[in-house]
C-alpha atoms as a PDB file:
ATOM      1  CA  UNK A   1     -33.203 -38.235  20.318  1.00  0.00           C
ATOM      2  CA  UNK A   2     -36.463 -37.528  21.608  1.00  0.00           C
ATOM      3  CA  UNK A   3     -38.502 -40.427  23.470  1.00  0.00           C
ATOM      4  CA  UNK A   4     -42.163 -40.148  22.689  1.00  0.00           C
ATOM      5  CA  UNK A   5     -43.478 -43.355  24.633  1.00  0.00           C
ATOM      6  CA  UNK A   6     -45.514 -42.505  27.302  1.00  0.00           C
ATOM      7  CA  UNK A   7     -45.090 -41.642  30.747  1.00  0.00           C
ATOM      8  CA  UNK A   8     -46.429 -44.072  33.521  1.00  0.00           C
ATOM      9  CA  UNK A   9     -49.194 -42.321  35.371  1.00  0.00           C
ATOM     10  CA  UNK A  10     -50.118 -43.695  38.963  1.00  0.00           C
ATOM     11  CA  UNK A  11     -46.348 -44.461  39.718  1.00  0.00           C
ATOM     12  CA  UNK A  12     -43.431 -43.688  42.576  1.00  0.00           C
ATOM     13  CA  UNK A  13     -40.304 -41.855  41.464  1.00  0.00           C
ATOM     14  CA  UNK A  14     -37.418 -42.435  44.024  1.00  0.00           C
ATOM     15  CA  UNK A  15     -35.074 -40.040  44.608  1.00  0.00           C
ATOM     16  CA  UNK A  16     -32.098 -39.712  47.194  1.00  0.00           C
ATOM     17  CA  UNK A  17     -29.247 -38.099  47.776  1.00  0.00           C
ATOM     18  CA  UNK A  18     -26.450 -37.933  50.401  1.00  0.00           C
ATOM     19  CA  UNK A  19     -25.141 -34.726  52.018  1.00  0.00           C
ATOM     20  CA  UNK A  20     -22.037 -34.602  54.227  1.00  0.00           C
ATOM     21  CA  UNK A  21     -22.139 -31.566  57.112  1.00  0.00           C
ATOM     22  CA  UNK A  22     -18.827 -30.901  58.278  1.00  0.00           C
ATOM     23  CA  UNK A  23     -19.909 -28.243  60.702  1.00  0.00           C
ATOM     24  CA  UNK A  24     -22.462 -27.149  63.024  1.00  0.00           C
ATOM     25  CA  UNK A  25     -25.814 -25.780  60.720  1.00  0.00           C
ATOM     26  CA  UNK A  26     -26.704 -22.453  62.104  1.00  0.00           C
ATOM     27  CA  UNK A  27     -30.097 -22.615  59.714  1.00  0.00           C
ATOM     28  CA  UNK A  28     -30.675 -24.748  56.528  1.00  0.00           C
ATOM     29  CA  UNK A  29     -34.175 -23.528  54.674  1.00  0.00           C
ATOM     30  CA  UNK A  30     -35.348 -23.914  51.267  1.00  0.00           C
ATOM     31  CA  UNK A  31     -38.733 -25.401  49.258  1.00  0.00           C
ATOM     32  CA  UNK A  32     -39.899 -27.934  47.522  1.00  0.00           C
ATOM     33  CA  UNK A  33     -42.265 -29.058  44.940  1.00  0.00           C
ATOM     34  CA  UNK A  34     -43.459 -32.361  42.715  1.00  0.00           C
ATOM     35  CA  UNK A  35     -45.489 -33.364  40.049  1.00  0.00           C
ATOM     36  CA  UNK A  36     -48.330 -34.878  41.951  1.00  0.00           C
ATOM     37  CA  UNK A  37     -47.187 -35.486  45.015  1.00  0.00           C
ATOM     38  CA  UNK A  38     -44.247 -36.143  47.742  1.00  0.00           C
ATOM     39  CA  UNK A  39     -42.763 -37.581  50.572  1.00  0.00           C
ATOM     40  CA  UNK A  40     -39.580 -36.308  52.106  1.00  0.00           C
ATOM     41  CA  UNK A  41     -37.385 -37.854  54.300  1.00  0.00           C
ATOM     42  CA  UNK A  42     -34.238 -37.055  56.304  1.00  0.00           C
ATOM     43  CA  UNK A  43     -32.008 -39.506  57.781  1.00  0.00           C
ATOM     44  CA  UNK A  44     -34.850 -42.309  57.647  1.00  0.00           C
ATOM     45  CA  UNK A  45     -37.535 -39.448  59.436  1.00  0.00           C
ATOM     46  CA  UNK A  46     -40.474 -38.322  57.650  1.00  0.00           C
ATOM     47  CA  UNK A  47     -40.659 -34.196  57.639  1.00  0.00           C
ATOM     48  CA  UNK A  48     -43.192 -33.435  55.878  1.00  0.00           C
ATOM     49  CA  UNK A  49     -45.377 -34.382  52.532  1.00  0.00           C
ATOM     50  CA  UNK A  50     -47.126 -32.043  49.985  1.00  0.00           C
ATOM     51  CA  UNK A  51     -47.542 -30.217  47.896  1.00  0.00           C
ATOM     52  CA  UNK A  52     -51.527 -29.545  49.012  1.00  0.00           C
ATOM     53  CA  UNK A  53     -53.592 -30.090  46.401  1.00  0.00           C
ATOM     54  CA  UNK A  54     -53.688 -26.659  43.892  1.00  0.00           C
ATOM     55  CA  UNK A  55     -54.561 -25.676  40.943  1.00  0.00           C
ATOM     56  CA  UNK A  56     -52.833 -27.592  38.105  1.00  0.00           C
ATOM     57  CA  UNK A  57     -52.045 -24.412  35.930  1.00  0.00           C
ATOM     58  CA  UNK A  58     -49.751 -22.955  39.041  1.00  0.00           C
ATOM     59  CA  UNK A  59     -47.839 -25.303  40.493  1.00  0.00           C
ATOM     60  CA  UNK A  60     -47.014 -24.492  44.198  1.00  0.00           C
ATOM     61  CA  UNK A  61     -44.439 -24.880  46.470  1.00  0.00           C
ATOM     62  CA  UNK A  62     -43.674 -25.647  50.085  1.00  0.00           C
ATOM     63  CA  UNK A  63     -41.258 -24.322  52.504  1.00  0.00           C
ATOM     64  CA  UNK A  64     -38.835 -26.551  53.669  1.00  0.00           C
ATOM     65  CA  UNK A  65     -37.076 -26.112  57.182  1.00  0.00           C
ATOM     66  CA  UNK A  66     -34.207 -28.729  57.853  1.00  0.00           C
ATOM     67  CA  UNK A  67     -32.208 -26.780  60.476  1.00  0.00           C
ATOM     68  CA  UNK A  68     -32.715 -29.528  63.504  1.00  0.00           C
ATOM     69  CA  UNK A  69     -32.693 -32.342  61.108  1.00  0.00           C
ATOM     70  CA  UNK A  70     -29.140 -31.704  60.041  1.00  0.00           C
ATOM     71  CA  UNK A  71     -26.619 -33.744  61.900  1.00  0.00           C
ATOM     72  CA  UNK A  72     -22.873 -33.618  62.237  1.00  0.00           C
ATOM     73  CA  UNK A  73     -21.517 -36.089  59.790  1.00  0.00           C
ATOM     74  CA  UNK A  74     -24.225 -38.324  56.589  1.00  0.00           C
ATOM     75  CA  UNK A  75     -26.877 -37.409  56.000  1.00  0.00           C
ATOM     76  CA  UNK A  76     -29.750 -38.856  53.749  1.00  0.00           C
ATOM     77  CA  UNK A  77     -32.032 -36.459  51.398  1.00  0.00           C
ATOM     78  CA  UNK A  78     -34.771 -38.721  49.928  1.00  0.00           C
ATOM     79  CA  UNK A  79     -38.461 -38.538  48.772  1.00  0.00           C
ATOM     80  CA  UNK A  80     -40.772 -40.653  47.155  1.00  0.00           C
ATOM     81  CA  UNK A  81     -43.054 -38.958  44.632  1.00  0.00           C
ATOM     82  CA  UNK A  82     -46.357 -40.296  43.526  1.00  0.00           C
ATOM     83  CA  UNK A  83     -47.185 -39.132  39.504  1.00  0.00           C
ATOM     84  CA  UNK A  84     -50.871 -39.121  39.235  1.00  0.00           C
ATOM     85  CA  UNK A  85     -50.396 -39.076  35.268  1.00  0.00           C
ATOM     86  CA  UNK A  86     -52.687 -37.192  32.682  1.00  0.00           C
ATOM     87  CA  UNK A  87     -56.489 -36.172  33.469  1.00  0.00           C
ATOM     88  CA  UNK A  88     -58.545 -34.133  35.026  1.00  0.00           C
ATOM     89  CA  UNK A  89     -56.885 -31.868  37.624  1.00  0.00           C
ATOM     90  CA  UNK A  90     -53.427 -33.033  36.851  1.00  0.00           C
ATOM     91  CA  UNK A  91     -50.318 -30.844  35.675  1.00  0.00           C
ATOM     92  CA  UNK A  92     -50.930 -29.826  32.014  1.00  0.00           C
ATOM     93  CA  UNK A  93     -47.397 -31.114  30.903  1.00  0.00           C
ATOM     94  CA  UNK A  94     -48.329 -34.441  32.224  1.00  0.00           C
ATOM     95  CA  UNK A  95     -44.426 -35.202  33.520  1.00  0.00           C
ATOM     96  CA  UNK A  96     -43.558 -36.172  36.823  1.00  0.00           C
ATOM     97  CA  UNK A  97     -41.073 -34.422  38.539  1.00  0.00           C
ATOM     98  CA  UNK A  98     -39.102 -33.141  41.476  1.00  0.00           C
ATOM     99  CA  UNK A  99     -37.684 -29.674  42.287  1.00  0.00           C
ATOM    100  CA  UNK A 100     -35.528 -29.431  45.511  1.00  0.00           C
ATOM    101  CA  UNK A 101     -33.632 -25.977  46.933  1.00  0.00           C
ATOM    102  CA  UNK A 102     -32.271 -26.055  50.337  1.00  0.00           C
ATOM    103  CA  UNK A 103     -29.814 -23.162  51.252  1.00  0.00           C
ATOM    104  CA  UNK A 104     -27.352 -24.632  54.398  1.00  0.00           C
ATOM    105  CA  UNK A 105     -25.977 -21.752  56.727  1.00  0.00           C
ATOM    106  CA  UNK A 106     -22.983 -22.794  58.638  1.00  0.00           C
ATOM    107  CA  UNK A 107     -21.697 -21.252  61.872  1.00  0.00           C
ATOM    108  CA  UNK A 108     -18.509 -19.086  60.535  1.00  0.00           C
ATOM    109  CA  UNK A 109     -20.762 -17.662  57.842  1.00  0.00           C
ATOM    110  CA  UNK A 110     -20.036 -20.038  55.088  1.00  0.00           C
ATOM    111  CA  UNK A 111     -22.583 -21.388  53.012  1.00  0.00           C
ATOM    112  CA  UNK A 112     -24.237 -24.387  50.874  1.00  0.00           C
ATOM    113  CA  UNK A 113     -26.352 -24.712  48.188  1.00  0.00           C
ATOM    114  CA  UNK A 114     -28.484 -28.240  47.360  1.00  0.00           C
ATOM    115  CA  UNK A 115     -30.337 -28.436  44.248  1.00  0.00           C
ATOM    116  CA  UNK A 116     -31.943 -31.193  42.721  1.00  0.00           C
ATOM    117  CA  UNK A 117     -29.320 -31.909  40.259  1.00  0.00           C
ATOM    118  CA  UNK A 118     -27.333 -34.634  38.933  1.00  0.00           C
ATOM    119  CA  UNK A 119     -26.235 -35.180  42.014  1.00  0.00           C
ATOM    120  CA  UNK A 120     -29.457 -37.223  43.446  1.00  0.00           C
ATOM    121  CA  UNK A 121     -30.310 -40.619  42.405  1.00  0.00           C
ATOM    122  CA  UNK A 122     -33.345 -41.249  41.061  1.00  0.00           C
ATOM    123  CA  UNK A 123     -35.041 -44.244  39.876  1.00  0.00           C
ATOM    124  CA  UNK A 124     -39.094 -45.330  38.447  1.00  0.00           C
ATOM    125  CA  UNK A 125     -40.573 -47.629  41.124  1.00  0.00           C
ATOM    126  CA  UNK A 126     -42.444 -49.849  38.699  1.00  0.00           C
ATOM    127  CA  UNK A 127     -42.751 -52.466  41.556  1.00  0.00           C
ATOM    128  CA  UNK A 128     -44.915 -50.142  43.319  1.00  0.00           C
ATOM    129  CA  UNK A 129     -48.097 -48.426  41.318  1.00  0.00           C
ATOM    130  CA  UNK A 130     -50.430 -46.344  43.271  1.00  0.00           C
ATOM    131  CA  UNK A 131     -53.955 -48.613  43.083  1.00  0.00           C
ATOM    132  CA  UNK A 132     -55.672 -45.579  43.572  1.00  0.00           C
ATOM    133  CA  UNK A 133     -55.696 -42.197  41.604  1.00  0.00           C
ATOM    134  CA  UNK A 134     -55.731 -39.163  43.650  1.00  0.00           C
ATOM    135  CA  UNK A 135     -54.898 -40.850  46.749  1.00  0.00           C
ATOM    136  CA  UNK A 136     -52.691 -39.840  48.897  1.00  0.00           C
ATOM    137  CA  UNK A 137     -49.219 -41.687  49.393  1.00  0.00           C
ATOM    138  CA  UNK A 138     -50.346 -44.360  52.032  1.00  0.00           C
ATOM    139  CA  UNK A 139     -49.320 -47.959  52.898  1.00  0.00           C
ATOM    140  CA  UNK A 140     -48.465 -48.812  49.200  1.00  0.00           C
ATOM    141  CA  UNK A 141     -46.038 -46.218  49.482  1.00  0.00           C
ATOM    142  CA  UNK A 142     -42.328 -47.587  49.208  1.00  0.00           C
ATOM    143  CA  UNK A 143     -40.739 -47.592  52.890  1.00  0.00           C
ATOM    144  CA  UNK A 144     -37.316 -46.067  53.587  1.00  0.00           C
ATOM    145  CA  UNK A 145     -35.643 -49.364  53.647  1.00  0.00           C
ATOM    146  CA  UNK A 146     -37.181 -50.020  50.148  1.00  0.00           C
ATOM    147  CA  UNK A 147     -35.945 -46.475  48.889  1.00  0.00           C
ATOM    148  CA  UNK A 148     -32.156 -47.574  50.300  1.00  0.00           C
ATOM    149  CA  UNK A 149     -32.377 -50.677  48.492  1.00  0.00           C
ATOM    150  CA  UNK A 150     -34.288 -49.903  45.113  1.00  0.00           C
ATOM    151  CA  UNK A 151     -31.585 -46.617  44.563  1.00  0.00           C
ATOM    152  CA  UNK A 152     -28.282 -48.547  45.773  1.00  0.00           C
ATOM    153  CA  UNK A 153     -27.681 -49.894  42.090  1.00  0.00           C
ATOM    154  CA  UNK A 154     -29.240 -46.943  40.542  1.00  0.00           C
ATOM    155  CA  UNK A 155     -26.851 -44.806  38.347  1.00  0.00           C
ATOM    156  CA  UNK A 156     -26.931 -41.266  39.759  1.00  0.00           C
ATOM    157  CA  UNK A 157     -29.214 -39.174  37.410  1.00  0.00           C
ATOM    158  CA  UNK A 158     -32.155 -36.938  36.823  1.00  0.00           C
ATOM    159  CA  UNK A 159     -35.226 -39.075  35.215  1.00  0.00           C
END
């Protein structure tokens, strides 16, 4: 059945995920892109945030390099993304989303794949709306520690 309510605008989508390296990463590189905007996080550590701002007819995408930010053992994938909604400037289809590729090179020669799949968590932050449209994600931003909690009794699942 299709939903036709509509989509909160000025709101933080939570997503995480949890990646176990058994091996040392010889080089782990991929990109990244959201509907507005995102935060990404690696074991609690901010990387990097994006996607600059672009025209809304061709959405971009940034490079993401995680080779030093891989450890031995857990690890924890997560990013908050703000959706600015529907308007001027925004992305046509007016749906917030997230689109993750990260391709893991192992010493040995074998090789991972992470896609933003099923496999994530995700959850709608209604506790947390952005005051501000077009802003970028600052101190009303959900913290790590909120992201752990919010997504622990979260169903796994794509919004």
């Amino acid at each position: 059945m299709v939903s036709f309510r509509p989509l909160p605008s000025q709101y933080f989508f939570l997503f995480r995920r949890e990646l176990q390296i058994s091996k040392p990463v010889r080089k782990a590189s991929g990109w990244i892109a959201a509907d507005s905007r995102y935060k990404l996080e690696v074991n609690g550590e901010r990387i990097q945030w994006g996607p600059a701002p672009f025209d809304p007819r061709w959405m971009e995408i940034d490079p993401l390099e995680l080779t030093c930010r891989l450890k031995p053992g857990p690890n924890l994938l997560a990013s908050t993304v703000l959706f600015f909604g529907f308007g001027d400037g925004t992305w046509p289809l007016g749906k917030p989303g997230f689109i993750f590729r990260l391709e893991i090179e192992y010493d040995g020669g074998s090789r991972e794949m992470v896609i933003s799949d099923d496999s994530w968590k995700s959850l709608l932050a209604r506790a947390a709306q952005h005051p501000l449209p077009g802003r970028e994600l600052g101190s009303r931003a959900p913290t790590a520690g909120m992201l752990s909690a919010l997504l622990e009794a979260s169903p796994a699942g794509i919004l």
